[in-house]
Each structure stands twice: as C-alpha cells, then as structure tokens.
PDB file of N, CA and C in Angstrom:
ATOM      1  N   UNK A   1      87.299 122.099 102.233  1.00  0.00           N
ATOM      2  CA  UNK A   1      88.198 121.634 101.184  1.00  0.00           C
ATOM      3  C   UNK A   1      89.301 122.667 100.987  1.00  0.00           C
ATOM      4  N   UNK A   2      90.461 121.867 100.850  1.00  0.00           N
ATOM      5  CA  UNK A   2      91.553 122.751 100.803  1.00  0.00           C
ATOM      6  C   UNK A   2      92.144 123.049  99.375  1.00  0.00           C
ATOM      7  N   UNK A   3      92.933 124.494  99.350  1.00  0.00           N
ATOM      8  CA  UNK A   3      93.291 124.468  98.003  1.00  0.00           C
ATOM      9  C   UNK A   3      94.861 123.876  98.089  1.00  0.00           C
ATOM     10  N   UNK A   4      95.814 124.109  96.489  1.00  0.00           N
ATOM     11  CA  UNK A   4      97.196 123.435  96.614  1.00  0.00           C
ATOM     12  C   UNK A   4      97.833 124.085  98.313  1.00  0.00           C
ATOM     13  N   UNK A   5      97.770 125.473  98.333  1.00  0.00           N
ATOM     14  CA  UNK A   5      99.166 125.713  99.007  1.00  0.00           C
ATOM     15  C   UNK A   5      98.451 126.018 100.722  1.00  0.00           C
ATOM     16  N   UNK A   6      97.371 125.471 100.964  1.00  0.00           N
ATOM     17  CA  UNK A   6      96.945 125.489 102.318  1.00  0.00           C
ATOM     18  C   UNK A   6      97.228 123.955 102.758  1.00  0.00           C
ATOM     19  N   UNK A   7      96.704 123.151 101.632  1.00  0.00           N
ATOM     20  CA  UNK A   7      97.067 121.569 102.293  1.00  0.00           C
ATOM     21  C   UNK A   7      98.346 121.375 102.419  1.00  0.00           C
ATOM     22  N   UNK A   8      99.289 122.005 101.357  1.00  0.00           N
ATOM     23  CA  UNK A   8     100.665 121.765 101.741  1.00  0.00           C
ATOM     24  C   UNK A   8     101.231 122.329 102.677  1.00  0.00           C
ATOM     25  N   UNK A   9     101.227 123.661 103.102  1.00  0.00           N
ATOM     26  CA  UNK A   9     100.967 124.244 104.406  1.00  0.00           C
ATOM     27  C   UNK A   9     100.371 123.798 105.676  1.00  0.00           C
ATOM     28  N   UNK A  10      99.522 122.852 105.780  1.00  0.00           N
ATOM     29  CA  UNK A  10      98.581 122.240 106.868  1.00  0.00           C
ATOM     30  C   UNK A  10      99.589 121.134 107.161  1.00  0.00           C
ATOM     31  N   UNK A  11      99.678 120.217 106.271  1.00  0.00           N
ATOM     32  CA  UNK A  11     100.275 118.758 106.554  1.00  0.00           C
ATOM     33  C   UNK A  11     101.989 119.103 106.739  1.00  0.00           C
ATOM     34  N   UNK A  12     102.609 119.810 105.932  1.00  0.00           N
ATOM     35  CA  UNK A  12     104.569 120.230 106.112  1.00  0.00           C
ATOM     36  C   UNK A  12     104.370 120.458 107.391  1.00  0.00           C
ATOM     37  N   UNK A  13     103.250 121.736 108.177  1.00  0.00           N
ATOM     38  CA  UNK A  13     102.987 121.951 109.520  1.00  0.00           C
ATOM     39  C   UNK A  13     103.247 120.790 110.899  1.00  0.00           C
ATOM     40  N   UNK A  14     102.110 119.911 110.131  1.00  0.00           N
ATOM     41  CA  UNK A  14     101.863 118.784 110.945  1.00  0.00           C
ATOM     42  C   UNK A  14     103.279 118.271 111.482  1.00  0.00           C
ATOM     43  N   UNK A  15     103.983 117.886 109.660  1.00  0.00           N
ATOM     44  CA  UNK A  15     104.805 116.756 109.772  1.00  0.00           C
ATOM     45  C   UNK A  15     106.070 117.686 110.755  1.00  0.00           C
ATOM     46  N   UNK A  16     106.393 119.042 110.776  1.00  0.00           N
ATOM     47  CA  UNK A  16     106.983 119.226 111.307  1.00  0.00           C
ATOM     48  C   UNK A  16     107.175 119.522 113.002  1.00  0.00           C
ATOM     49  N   UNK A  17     105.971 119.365 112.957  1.00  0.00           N
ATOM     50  CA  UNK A  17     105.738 119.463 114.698  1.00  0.00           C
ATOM     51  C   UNK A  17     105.795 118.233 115.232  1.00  0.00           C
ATOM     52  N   UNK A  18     105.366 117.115 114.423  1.00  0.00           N
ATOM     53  CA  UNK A  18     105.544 116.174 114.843  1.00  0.00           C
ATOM     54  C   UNK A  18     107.284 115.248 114.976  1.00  0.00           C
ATOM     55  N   UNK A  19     107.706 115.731 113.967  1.00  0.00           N
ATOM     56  CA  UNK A  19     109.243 115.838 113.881  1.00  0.00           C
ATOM     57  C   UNK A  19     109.448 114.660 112.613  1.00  0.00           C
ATOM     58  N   UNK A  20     111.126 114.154 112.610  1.00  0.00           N
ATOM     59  CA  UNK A  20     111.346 113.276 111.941  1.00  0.00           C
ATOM     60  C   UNK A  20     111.751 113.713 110.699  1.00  0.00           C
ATOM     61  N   UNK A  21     112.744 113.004 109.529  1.00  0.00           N
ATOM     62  CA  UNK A  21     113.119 112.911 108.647  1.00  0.00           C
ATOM     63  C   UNK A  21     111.812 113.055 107.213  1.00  0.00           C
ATOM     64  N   UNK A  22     111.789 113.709 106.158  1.00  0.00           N
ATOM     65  CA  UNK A  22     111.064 113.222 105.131  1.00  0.00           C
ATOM     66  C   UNK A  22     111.032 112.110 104.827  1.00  0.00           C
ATOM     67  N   UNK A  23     111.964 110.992 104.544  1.00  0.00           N
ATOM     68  CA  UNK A  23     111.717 109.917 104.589  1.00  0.00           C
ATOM     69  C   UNK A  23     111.145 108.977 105.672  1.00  0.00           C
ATOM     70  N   UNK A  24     110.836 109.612 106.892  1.00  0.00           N
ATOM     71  CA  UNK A  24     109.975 108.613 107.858  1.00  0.00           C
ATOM     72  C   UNK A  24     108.727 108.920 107.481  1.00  0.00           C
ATOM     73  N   UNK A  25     108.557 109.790 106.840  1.00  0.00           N
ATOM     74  CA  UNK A  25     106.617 109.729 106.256  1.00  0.00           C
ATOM     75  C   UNK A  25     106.636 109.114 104.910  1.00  0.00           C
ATOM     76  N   UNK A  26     104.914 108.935 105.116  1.00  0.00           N
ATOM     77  CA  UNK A  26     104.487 108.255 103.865  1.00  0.00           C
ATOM     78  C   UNK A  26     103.323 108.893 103.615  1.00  0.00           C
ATOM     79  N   UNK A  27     103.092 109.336 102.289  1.00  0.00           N
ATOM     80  CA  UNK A  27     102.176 110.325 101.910  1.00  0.00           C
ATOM     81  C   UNK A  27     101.796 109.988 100.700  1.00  0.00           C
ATOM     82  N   UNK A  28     100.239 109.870 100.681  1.00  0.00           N
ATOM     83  CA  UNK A  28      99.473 109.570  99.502  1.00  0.00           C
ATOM     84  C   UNK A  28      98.161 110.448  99.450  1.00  0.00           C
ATOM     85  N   UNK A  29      97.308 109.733  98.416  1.00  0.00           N
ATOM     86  CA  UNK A  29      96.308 110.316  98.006  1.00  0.00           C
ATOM     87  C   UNK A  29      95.018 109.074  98.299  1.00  0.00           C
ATOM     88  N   UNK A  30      93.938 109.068  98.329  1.00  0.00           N
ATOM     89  CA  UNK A  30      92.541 108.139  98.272  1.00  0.00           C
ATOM     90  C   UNK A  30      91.711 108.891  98.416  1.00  0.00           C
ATOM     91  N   UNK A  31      90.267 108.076  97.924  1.00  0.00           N
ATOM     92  CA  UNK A  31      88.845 108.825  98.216  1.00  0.00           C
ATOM     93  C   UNK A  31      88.212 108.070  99.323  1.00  0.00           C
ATOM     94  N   UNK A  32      89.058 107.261  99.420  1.00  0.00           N
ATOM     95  CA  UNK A  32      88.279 106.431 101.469  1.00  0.00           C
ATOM     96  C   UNK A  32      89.457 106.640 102.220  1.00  0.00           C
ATOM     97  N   UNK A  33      89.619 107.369 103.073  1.00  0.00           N
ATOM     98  CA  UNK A  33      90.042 107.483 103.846  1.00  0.00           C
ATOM     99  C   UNK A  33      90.607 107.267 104.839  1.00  0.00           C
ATOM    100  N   UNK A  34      89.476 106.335 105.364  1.00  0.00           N
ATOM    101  CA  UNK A  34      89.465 105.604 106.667  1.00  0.00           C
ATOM    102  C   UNK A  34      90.022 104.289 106.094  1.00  0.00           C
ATOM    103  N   UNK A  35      89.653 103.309 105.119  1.00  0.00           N
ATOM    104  CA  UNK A  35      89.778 102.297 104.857  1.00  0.00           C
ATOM    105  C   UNK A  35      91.631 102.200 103.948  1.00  0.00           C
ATOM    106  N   UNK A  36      91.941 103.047 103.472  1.00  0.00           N
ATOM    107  CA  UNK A  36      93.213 103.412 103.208  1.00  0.00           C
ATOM    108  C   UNK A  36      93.784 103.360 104.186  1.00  0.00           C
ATOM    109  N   UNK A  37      93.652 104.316 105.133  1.00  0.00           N
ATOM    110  CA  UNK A  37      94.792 105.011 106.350  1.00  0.00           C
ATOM    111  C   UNK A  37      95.286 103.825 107.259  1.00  0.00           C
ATOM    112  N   UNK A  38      93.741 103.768 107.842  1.00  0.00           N
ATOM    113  CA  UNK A  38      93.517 102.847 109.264  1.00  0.00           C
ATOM    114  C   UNK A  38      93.560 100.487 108.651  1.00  0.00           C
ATOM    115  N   UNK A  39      93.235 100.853 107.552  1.00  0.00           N
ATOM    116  CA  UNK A  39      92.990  99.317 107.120  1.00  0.00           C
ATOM    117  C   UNK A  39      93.671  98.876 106.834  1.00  0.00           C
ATOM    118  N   UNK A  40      94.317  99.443 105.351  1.00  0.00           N
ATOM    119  CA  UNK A  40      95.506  98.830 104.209  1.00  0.00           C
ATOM    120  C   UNK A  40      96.735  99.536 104.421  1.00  0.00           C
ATOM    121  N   UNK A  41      96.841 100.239 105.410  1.00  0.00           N
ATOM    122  CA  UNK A  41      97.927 101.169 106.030  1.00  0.00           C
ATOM    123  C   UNK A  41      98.505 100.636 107.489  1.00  0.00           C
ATOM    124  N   UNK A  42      97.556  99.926 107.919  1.00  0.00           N
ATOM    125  CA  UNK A  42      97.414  99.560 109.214  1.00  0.00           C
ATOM    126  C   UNK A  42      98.158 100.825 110.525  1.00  0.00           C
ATOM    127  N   UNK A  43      98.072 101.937 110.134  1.00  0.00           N
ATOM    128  CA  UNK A  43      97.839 102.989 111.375  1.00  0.00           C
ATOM    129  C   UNK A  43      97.218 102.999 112.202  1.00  0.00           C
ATOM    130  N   UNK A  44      97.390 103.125 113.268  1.00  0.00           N
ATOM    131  CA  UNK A  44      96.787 102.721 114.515  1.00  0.00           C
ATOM    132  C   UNK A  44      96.227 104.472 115.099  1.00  0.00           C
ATOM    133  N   UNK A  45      94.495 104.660 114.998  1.00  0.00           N
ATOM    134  CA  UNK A  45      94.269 105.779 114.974  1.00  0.00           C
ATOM    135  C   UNK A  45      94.345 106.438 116.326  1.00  0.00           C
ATOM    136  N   UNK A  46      94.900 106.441 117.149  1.00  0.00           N
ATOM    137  CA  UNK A  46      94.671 106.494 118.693  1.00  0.00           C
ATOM    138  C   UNK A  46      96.427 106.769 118.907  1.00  0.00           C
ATOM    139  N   UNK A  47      97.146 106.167 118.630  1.00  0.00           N
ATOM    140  CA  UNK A  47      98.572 106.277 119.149  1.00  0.00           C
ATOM    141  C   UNK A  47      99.602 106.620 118.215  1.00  0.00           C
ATOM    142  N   UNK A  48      99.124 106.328 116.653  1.00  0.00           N
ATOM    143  CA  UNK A  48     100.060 106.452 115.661  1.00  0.00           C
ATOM    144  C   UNK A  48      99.884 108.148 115.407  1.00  0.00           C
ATOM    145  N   UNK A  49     101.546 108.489 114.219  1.00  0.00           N
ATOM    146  CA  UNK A  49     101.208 110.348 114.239  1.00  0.00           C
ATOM    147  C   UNK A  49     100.902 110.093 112.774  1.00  0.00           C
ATOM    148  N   UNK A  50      99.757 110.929 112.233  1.00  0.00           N
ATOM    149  CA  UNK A  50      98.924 111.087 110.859  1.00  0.00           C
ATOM    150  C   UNK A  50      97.809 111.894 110.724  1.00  0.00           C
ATOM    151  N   UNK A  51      97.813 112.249 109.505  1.00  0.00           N
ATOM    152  CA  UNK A  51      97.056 113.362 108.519  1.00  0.00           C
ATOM    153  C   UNK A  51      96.326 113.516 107.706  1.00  0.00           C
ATOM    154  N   UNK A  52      95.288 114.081 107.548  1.00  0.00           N
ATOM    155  CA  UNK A  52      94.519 113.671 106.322  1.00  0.00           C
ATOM    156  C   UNK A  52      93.846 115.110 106.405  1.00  0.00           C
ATOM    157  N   UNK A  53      94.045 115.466 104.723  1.00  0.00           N
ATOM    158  CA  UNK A  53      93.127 116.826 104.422  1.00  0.00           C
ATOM    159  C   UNK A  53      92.372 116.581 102.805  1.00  0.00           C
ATOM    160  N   UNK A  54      91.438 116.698 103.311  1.00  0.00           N
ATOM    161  CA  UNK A  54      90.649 117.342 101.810  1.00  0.00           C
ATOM    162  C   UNK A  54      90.467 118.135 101.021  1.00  0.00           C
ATOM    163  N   UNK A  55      91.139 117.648  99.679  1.00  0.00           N
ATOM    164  CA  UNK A  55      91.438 118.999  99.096  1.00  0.00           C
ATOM    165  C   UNK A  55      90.042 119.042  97.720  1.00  0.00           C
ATOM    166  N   UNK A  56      90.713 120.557  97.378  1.00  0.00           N
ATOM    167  CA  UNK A  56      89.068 120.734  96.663  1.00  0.00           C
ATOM    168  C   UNK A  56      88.716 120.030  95.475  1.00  0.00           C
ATOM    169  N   UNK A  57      90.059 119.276  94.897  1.00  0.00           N
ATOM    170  CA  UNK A  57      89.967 118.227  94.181  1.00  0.00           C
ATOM    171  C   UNK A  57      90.552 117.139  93.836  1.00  0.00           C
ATOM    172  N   UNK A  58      90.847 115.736  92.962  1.00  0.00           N
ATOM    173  CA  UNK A  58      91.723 114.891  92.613  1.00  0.00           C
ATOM    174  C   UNK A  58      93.151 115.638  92.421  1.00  0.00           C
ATOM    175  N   UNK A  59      93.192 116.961  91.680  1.00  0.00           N
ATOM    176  CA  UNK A  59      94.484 117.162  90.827  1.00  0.00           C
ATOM    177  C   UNK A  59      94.635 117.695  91.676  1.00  0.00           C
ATOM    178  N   UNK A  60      94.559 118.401  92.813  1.00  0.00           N
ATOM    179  CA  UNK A  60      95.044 119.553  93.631  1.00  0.00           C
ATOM    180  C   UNK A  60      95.874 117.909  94.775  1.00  0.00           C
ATOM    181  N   UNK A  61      95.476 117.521  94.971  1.00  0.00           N
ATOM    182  CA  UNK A  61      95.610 115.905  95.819  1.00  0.00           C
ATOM    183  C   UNK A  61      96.380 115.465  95.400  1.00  0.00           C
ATOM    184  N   UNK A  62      97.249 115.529  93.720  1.00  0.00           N
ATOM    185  CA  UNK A  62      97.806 114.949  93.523  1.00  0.00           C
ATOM    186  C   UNK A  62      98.966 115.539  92.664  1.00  0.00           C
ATOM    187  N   UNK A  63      98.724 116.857  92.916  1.00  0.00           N
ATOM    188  CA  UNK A  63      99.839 118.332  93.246  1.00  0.00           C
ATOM    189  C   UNK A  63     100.442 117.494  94.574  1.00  0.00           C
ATOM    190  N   UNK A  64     100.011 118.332  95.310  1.00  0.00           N
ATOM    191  CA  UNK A  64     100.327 117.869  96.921  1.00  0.00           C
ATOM    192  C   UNK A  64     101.189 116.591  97.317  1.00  0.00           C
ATOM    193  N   UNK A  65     100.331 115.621  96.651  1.00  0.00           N
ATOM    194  CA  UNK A  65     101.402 114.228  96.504  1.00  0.00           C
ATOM    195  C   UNK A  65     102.691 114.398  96.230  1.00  0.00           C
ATOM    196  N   UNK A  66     103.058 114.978  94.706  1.00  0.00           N
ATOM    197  CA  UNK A  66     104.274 115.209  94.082  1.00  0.00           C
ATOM    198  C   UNK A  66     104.898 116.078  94.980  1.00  0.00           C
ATOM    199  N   UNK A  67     104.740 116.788  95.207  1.00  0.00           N
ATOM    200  CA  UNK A  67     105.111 117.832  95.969  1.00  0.00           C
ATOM    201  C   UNK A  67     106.264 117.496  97.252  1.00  0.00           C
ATOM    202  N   UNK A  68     105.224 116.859  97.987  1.00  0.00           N
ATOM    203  CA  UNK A  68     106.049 115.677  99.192  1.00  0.00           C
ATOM    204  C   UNK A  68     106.512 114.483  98.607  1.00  0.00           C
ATOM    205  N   UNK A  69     106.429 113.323  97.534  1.00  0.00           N
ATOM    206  CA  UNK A  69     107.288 112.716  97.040  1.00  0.00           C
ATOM    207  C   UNK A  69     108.553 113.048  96.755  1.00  0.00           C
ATOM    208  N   UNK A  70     108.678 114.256  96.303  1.00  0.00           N
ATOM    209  CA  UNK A  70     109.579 115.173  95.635  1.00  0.00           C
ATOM    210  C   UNK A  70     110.577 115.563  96.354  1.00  0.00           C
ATOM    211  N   UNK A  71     110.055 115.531  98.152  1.00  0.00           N
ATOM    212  CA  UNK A  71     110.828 116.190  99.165  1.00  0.00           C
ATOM    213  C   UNK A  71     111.500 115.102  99.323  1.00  0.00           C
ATOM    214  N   UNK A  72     111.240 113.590  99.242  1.00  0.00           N
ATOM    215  CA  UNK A  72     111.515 112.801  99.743  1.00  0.00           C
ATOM    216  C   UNK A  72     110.826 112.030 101.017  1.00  0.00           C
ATOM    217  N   UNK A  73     109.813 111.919 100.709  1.00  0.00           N
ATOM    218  CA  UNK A  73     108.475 111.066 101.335  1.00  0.00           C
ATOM    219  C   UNK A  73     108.648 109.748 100.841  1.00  0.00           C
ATOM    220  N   UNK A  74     108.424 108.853 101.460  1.00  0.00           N
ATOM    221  CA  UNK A  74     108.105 107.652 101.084  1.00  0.00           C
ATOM    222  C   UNK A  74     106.057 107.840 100.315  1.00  0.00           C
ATOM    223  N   UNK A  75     106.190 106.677  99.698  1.00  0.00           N
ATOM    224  CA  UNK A  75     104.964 106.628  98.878  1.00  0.00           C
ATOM    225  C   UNK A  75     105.121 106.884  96.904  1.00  0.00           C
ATOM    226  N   UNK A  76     104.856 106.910  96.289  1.00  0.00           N
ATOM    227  CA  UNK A  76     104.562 107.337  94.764  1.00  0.00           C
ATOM    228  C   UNK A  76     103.329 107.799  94.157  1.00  0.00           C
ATOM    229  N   UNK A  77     103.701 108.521  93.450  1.00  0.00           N
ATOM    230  CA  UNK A  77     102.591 109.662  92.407  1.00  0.00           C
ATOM    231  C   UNK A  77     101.821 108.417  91.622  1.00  0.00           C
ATOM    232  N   UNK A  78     100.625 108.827  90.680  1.00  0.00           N
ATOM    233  CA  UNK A  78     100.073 107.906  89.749  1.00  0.00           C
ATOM    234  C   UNK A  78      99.103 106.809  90.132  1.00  0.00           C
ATOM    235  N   UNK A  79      98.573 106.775  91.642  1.00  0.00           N
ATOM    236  CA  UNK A  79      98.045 106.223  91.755  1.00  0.00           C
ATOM    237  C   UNK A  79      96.570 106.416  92.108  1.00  0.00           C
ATOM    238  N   UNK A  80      95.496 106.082  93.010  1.00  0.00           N
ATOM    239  CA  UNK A  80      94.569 106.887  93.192  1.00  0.00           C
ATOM    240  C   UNK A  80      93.601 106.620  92.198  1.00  0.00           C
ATOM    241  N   UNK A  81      92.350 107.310  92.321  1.00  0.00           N
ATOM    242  CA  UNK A  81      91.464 107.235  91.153  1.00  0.00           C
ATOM    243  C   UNK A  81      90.821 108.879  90.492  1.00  0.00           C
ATOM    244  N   UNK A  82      89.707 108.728  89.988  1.00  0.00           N
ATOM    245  CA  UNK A  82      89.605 110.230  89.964  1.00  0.00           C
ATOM    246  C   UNK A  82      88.718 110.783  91.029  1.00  0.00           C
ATOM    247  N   UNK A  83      88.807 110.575  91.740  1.00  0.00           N
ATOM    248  CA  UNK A  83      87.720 110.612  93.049  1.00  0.00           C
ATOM    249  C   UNK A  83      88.908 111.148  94.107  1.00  0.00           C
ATOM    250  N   UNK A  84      89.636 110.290  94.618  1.00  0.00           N
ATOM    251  CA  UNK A  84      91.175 110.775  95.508  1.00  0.00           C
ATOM    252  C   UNK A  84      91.562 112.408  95.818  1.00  0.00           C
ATOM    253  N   UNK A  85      90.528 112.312  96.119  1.00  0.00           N
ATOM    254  CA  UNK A  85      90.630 113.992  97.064  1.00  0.00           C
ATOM    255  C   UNK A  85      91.300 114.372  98.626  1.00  0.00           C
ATOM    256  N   UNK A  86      91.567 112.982  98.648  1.00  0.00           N
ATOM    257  CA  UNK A  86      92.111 113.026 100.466  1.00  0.00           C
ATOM    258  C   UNK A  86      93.989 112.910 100.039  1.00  0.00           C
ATOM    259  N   UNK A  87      94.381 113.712 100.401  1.00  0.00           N
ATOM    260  CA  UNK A  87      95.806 113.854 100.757  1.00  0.00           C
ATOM    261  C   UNK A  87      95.794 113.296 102.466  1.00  0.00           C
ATOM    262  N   UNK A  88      96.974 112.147 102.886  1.00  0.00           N
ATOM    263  CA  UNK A  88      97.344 111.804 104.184  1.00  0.00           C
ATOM    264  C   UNK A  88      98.916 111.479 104.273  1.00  0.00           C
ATOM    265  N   UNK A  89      99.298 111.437 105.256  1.00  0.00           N
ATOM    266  CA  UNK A  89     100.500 111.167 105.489  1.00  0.00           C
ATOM    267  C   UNK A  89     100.440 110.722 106.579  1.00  0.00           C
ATOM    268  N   UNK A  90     101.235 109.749 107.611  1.00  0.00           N
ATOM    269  CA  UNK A  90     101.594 109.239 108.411  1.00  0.00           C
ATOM    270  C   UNK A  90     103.314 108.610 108.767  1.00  0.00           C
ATOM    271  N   UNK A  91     103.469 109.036 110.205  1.00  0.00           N
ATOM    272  CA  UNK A  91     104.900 108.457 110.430  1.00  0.00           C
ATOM    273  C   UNK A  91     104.716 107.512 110.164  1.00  0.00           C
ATOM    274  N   UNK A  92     106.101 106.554 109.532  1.00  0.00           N
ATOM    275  CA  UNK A  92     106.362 104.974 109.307  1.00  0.00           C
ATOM    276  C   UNK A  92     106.543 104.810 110.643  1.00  0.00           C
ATOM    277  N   UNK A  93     105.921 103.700 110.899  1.00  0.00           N
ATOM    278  CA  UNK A  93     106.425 102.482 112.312  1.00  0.00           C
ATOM    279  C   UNK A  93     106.837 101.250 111.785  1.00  0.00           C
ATOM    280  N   UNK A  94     107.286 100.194 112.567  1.00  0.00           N
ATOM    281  CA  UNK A  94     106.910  99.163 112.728  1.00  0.00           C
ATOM    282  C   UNK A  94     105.995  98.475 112.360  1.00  0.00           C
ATOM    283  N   UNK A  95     105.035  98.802 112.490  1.00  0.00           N
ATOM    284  CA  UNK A  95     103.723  97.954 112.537  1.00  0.00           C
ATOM    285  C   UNK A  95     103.094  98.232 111.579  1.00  0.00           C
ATOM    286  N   UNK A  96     103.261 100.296 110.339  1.00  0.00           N
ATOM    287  CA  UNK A  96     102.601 100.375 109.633  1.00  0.00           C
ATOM    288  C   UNK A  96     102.835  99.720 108.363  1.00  0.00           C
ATOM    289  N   UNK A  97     102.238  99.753 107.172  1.00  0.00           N
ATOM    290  CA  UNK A  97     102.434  98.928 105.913  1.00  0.00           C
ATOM    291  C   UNK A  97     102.125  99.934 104.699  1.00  0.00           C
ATOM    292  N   UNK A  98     103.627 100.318 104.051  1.00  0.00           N
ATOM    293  CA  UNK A  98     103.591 101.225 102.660  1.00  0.00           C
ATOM    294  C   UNK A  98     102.754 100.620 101.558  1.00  0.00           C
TER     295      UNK A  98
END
C-alpha cells in the first residue's frame, strides 16, 4: 500500500513513459478494481496502457484523484465509496468508456 506522494510518483511515472497529453488519461478511484477498470471501463487488459495502485487508504486515493484531476485528467473527484483504495488511470481509446 502506497502512501500520497509514492502513488503520485508511481502513476505521473507511468503516465509519462507511456506518453500523451493529461487530458488523454482518465483517472479515478474504486475498491474493485478489476470490475471498474476492465468491465465498466471497458480497457482491454492485454493491449490497452493502464494503472492501478493501492493506496494505504480511501482519503490518500482520493488526494491522488484531485491531484491528477487538477492537472487536467479526464475523470471527477467525489465519487467512490469508503472502501476506494485503488487509484487507476488509463489512456483514453476508442473503445474505452469514461
């Protein structure tokens, strides 16, 4: 489990190696993961570029959120439950669904 400034550090990492504009990502918070990312996100886990870290809690998750909203991420703060410990982000495609 990560604290605020390692997850934000881990994923800015990601997103920047992977390249692209702040606004081609989309970055949220959930406590399922898989069923968020890969389901109601429709990311394709094999070919699509995306992230997911666990942080050591809801509010630290939703630090992190604001944080990259703030940069100009696609996605919004306020949502989530109190469980939502997973910070993710993924490039927008085509095919994915905000």
């Amino acid at each position: 489990m990560l604290n605020y400034a390692e997850v934000v550090n881990e994923v800015q990492s990601y997103m920047a190696g992977v390249g692209g504009n702040w606004s081609d990502w989309y970055v949220g918070i959930t406590s399922d993961i898989k069923s968020r990312l890969f389901s109601e996100h429709g990311v394709d886990e094999k070919t699509d570029r995306w992230i997911f870290r666990l942080c050591v809690n809801s509010a630290t998750a939703r630090q992190a959120e604001d944080y990259f909203v703030k940069k100009g991420t696609k996605g919004d703060t306020g949502g989530g439950d109190y469980f939502s410990n997973f910070l993710y982000a993924y490039l927008v495609t085509s095919k994915t669904r905000e």
